[in-house]
C-alpha atoms as a PDB file:
ATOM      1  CA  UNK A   1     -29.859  10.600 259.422  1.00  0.00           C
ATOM      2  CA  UNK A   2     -31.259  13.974 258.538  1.00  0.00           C
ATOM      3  CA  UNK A   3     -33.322  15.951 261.258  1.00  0.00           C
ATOM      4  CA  UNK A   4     -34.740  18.824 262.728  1.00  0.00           C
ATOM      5  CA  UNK A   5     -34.415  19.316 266.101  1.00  0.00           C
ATOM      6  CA  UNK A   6     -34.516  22.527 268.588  1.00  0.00           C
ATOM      7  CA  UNK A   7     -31.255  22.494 270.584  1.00  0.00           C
ATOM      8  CA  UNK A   8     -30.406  25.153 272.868  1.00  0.00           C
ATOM      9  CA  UNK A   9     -27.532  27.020 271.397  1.00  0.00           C
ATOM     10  CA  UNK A  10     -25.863  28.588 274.068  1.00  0.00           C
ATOM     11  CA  UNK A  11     -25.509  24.711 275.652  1.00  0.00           C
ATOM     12  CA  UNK A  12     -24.487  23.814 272.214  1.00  0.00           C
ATOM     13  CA  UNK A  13     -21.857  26.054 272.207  1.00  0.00           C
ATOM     14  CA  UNK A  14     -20.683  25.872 275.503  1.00  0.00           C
ATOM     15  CA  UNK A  15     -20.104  22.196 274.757  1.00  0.00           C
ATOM     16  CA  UNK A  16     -18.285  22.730 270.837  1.00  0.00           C
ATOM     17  CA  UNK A  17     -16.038  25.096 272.565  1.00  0.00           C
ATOM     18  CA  UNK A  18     -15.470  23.024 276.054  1.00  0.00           C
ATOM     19  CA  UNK A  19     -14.466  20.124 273.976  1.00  0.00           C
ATOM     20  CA  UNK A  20     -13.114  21.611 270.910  1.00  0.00           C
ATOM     21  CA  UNK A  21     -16.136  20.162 268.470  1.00  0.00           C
ATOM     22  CA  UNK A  22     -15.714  21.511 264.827  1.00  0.00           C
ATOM     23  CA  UNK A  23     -19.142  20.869 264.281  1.00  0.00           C
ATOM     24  CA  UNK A  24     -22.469  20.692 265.557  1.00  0.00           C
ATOM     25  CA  UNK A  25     -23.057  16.991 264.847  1.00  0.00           C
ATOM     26  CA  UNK A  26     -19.842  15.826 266.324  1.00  0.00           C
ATOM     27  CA  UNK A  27     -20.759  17.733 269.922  1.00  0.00           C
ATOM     28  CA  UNK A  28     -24.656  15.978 270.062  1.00  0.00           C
ATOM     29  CA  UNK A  29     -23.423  12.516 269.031  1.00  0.00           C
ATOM     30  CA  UNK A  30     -20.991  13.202 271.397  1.00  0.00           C
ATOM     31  CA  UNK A  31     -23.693  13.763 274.184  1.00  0.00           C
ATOM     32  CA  UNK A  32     -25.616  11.225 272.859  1.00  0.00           C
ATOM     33  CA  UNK A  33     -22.803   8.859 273.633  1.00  0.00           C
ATOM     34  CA  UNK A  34     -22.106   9.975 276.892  1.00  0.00           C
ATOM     35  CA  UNK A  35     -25.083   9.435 277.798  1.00  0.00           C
ATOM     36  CA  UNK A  36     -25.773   6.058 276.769  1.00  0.00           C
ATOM     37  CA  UNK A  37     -21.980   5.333 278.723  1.00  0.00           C
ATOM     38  CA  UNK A  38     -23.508   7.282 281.765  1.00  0.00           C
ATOM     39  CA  UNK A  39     -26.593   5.153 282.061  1.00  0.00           C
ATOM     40  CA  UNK A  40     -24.977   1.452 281.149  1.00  0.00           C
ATOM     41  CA  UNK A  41     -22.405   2.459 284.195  1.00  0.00           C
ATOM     42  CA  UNK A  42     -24.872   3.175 286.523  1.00  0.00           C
ATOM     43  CA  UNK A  43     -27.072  -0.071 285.351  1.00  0.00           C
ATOM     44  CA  UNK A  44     -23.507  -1.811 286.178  1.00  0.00           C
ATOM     45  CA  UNK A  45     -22.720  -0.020 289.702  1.00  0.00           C
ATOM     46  CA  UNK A  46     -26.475  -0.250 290.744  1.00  0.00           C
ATOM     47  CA  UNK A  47     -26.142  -3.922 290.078  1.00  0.00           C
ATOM     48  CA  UNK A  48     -22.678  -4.067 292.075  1.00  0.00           C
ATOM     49  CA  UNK A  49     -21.134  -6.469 289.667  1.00  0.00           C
ATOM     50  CA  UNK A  50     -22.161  -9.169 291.629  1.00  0.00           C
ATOM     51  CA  UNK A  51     -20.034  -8.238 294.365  1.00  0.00           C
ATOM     52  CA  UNK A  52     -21.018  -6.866 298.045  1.00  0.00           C
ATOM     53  CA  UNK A  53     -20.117  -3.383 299.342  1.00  0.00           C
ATOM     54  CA  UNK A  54     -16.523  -5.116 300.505  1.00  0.00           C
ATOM     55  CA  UNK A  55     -15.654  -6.800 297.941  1.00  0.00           C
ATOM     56  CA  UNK A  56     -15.811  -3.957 295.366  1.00  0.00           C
ATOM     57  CA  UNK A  57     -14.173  -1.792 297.882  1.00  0.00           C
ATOM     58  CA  UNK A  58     -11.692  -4.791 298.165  1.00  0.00           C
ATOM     59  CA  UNK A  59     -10.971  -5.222 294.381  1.00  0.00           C
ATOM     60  CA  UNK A  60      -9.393  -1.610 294.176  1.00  0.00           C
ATOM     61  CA  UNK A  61      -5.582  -1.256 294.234  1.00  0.00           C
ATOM     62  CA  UNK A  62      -4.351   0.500 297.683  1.00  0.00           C
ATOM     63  CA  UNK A  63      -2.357   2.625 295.441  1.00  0.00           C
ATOM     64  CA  UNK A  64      -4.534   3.722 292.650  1.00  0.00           C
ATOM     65  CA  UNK A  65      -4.330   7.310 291.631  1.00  0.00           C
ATOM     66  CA  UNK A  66      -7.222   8.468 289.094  1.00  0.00           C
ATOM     67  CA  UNK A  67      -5.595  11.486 288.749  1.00  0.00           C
ATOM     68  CA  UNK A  68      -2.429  10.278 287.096  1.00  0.00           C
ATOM     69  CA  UNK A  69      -4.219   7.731 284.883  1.00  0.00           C
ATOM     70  CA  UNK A  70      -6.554  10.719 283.753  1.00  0.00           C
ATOM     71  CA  UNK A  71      -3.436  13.113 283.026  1.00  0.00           C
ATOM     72  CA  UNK A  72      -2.332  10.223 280.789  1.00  0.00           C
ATOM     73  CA  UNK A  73      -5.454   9.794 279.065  1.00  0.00           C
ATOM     74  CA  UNK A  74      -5.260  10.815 275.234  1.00  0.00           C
ATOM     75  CA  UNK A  75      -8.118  13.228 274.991  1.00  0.00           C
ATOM     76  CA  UNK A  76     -11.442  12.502 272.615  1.00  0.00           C
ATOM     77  CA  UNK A  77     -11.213  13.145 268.798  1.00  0.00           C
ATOM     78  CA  UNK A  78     -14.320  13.173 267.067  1.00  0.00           C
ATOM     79  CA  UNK A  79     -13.103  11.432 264.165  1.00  0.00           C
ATOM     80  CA  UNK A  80     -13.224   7.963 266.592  1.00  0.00           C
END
């Protein structure tokens, strides 16, 4: 869809260059996505997943490292 918005374009850039966006529609629907993800997981963690405060903290490995699963991660492409 064809539009016209007013976007600030120092953000904009900051964001092309941050995530290596070729173009200018690939870095909003890019934000536009993130966002959408950010809210949903909130909606889920506010909700708790049905689970108390011990459970959730329960149903996490001992040994879990987020920092080696990130390094592993394949980093976004647009083209997805």
């Amino acid at each position: 869809m064809k539009m016209t918005m007013h976007i600030d374009e120092g953000v904009l850039e900051e964001v092309m260059k941050r995530y290596e966006f070729e173009t200018k529609t690939d870095a909003v629907n890019f934000a536009l996505r993130e966002l959408d993800r950010s809210a949903r997981l909130k909606e889920v963690l506010k909700a708790g997943m049905g689970m108390s405060a011990e459970e959730l903290k329960e149903s996490v490995y001992e040994g879990y490292d987020l920092e080696s699963l990130r390094a592993a991660e394949t980093p976004y492409s647009p083209e997805e």
